[in-house]
PDB file of N, CA and C in Angstrom:
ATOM      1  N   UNK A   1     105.173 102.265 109.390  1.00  0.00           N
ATOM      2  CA  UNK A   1     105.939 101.338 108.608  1.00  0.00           C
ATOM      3  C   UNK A   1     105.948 101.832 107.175  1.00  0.00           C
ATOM      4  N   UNK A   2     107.036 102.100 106.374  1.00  0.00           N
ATOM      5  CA  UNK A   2     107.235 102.105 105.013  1.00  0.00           C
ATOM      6  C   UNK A   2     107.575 100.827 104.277  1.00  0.00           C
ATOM      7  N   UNK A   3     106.901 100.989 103.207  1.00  0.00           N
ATOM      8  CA  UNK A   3     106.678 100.064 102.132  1.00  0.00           C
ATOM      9  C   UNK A   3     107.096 100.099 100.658  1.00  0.00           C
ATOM     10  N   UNK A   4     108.263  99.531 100.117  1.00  0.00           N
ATOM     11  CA  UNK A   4     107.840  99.593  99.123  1.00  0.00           C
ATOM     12  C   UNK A   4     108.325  98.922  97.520  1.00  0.00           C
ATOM     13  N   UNK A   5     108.564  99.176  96.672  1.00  0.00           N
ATOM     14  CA  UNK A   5     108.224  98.458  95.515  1.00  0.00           C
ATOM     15  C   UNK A   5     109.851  97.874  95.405  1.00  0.00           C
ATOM     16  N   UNK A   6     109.492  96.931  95.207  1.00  0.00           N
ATOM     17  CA  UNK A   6     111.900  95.810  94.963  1.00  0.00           C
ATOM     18  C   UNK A   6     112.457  96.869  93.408  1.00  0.00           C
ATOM     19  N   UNK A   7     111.239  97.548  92.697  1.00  0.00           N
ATOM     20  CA  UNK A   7     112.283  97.754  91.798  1.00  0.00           C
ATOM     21  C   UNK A   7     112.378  99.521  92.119  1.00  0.00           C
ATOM     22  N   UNK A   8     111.917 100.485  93.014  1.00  0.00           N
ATOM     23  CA  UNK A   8     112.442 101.609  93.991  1.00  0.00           C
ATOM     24  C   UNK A   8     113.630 101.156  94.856  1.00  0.00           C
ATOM     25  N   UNK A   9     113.825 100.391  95.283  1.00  0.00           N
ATOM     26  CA  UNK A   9     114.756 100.002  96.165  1.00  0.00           C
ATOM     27  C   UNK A   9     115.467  98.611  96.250  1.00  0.00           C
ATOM     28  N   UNK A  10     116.577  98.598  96.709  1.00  0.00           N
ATOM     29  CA  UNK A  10     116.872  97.145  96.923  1.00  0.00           C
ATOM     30  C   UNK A  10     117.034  96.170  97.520  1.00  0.00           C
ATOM     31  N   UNK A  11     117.051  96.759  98.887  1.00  0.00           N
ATOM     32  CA  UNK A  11     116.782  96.326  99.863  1.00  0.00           C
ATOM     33  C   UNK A  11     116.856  97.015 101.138  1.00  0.00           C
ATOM     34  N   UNK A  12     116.774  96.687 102.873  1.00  0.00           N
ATOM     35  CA  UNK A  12     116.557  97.380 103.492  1.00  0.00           C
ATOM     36  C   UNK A  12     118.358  97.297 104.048  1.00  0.00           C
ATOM     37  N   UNK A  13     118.514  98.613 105.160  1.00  0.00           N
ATOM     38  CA  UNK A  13     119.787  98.604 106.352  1.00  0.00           C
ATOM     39  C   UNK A  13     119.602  97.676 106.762  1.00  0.00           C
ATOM     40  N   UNK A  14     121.090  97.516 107.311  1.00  0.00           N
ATOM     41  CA  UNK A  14     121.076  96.601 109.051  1.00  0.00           C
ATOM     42  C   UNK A  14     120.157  97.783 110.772  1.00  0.00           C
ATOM     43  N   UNK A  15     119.921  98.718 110.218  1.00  0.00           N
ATOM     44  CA  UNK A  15     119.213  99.374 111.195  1.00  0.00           C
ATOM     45  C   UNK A  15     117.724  99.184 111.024  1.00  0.00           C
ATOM     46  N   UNK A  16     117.396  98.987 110.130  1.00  0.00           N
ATOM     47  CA  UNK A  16     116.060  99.042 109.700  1.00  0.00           C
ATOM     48  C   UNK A  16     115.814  97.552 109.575  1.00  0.00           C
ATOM     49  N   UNK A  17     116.684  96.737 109.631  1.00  0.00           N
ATOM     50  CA  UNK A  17     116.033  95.473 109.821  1.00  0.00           C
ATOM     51  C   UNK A  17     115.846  95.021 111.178  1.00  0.00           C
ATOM     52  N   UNK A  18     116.661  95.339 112.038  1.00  0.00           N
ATOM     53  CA  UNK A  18     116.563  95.342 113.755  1.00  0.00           C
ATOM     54  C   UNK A  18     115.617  95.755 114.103  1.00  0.00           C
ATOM     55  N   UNK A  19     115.042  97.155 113.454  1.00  0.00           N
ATOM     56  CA  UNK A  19     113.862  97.854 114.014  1.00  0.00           C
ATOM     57  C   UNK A  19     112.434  96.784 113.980  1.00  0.00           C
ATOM     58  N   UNK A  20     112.081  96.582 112.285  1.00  0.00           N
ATOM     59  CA  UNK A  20     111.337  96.167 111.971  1.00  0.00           C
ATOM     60  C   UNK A  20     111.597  94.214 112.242  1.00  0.00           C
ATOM     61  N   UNK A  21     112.463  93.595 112.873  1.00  0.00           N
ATOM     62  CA  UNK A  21     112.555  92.307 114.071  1.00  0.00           C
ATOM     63  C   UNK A  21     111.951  93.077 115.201  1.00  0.00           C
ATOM     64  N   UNK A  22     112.318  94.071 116.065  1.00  0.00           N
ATOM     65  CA  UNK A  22     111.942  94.267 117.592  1.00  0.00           C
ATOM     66  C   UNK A  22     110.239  94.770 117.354  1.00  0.00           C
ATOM     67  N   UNK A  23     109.918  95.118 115.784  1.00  0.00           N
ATOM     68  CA  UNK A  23     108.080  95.152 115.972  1.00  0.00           C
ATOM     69  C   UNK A  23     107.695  94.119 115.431  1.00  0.00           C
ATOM     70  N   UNK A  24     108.294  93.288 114.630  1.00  0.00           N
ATOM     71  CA  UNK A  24     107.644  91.903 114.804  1.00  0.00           C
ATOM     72  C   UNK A  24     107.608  91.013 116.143  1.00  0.00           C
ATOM     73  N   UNK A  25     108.353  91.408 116.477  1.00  0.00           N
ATOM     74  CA  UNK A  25     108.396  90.681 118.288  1.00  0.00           C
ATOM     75  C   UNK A  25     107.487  91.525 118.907  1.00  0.00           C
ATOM     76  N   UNK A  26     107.391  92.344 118.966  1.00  0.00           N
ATOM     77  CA  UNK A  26     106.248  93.305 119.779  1.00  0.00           C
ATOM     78  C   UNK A  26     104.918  92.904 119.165  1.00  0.00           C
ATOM     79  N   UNK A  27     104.407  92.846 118.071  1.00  0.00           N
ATOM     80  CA  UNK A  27     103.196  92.995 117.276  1.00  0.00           C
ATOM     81  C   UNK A  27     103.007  91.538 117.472  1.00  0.00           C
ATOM     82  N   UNK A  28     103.565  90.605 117.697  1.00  0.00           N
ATOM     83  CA  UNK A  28     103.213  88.831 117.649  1.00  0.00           C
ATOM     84  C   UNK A  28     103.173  88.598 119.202  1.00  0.00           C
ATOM     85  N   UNK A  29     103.498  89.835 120.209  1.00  0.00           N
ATOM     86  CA  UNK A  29     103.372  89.237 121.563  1.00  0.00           C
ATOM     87  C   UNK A  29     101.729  89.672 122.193  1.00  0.00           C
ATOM     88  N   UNK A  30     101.147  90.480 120.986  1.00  0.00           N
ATOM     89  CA  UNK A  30      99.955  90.742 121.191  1.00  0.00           C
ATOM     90  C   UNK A  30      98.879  89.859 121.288  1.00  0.00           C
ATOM     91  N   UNK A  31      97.770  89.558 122.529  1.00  0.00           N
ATOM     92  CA  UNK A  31      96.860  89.159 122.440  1.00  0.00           C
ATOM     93  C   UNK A  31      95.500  89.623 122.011  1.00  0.00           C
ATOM     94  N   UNK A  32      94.758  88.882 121.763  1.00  0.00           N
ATOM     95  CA  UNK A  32      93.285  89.720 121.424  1.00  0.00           C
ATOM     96  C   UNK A  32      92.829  91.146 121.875  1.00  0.00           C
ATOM     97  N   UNK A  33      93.212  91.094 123.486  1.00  0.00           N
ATOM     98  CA  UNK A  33      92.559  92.172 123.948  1.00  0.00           C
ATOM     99  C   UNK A  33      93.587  93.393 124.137  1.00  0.00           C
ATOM    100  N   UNK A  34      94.805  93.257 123.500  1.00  0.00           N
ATOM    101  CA  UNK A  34      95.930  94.207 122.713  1.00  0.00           C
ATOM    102  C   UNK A  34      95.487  94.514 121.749  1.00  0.00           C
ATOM    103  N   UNK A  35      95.345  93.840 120.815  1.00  0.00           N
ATOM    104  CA  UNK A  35      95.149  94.026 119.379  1.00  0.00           C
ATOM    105  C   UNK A  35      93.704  94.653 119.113  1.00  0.00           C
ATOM    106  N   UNK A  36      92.640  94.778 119.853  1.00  0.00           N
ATOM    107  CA  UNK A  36      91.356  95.406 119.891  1.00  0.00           C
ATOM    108  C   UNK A  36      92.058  96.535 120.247  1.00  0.00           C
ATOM    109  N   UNK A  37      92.765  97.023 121.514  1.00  0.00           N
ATOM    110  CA  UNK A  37      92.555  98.180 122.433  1.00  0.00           C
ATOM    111  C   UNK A  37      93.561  99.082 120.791  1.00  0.00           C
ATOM    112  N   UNK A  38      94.905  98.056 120.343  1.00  0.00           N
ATOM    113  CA  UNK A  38      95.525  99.087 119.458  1.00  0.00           C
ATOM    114  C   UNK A  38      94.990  99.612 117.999  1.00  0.00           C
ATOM    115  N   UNK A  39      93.678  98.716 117.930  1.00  0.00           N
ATOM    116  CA  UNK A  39      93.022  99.237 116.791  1.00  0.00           C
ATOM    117  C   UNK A  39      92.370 100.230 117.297  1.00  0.00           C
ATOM    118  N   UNK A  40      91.750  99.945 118.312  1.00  0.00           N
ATOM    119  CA  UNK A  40      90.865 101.205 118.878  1.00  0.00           C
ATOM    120  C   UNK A  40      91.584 102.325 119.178  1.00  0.00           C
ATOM    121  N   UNK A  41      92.326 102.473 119.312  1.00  0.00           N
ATOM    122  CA  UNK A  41      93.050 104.438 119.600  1.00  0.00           C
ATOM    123  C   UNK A  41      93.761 104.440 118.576  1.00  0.00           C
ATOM    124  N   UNK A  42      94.150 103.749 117.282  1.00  0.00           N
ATOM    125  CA  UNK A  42      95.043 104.014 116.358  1.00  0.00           C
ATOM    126  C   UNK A  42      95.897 103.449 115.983  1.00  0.00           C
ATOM    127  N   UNK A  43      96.518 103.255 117.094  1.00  0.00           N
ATOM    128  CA  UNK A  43      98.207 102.845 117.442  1.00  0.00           C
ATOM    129  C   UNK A  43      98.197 102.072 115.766  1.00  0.00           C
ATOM    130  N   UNK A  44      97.567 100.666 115.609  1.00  0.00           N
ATOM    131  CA  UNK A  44      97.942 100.017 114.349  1.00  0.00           C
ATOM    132  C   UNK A  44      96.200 100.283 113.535  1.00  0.00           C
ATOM    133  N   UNK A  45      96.298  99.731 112.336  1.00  0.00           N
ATOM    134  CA  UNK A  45      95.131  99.441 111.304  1.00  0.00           C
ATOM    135  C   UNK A  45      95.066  98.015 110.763  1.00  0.00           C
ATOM    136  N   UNK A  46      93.374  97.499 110.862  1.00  0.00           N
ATOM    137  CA  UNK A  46      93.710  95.887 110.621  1.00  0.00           C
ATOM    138  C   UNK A  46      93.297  96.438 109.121  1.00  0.00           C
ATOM    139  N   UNK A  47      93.848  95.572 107.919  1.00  0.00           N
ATOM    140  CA  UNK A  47      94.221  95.514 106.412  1.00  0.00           C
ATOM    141  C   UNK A  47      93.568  94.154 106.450  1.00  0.00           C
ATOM    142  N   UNK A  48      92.438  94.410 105.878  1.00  0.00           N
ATOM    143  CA  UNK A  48      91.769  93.395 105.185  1.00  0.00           C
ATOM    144  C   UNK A  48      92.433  92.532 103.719  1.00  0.00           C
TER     145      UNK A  48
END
């Protein structure tokens, strides 16, 4: 995922907003024992 500052950019595509809807739907259909296994090999990072 890229990030970044409103005054670098102004906002996002219509492609890049579809993307980043279909991983909010993916990343919120996760349960506990998803969200352990995808910290554990990488896949995501939990941000304290």
């Amino acid at each position: 995922m890229y990030g970044f500052a409103k005054n670098q950019r102004d906002n996002i595509d219509v492609n890049e907003l579809k993307t980043l809807k279909r991983l909010a739907k993916d990343l919120l259909s996760y349960n506990d024992v998803d969200l352990e296994k995808a910290i554990e090999i990488g896949e995501i990072i939990e941000v304290l």
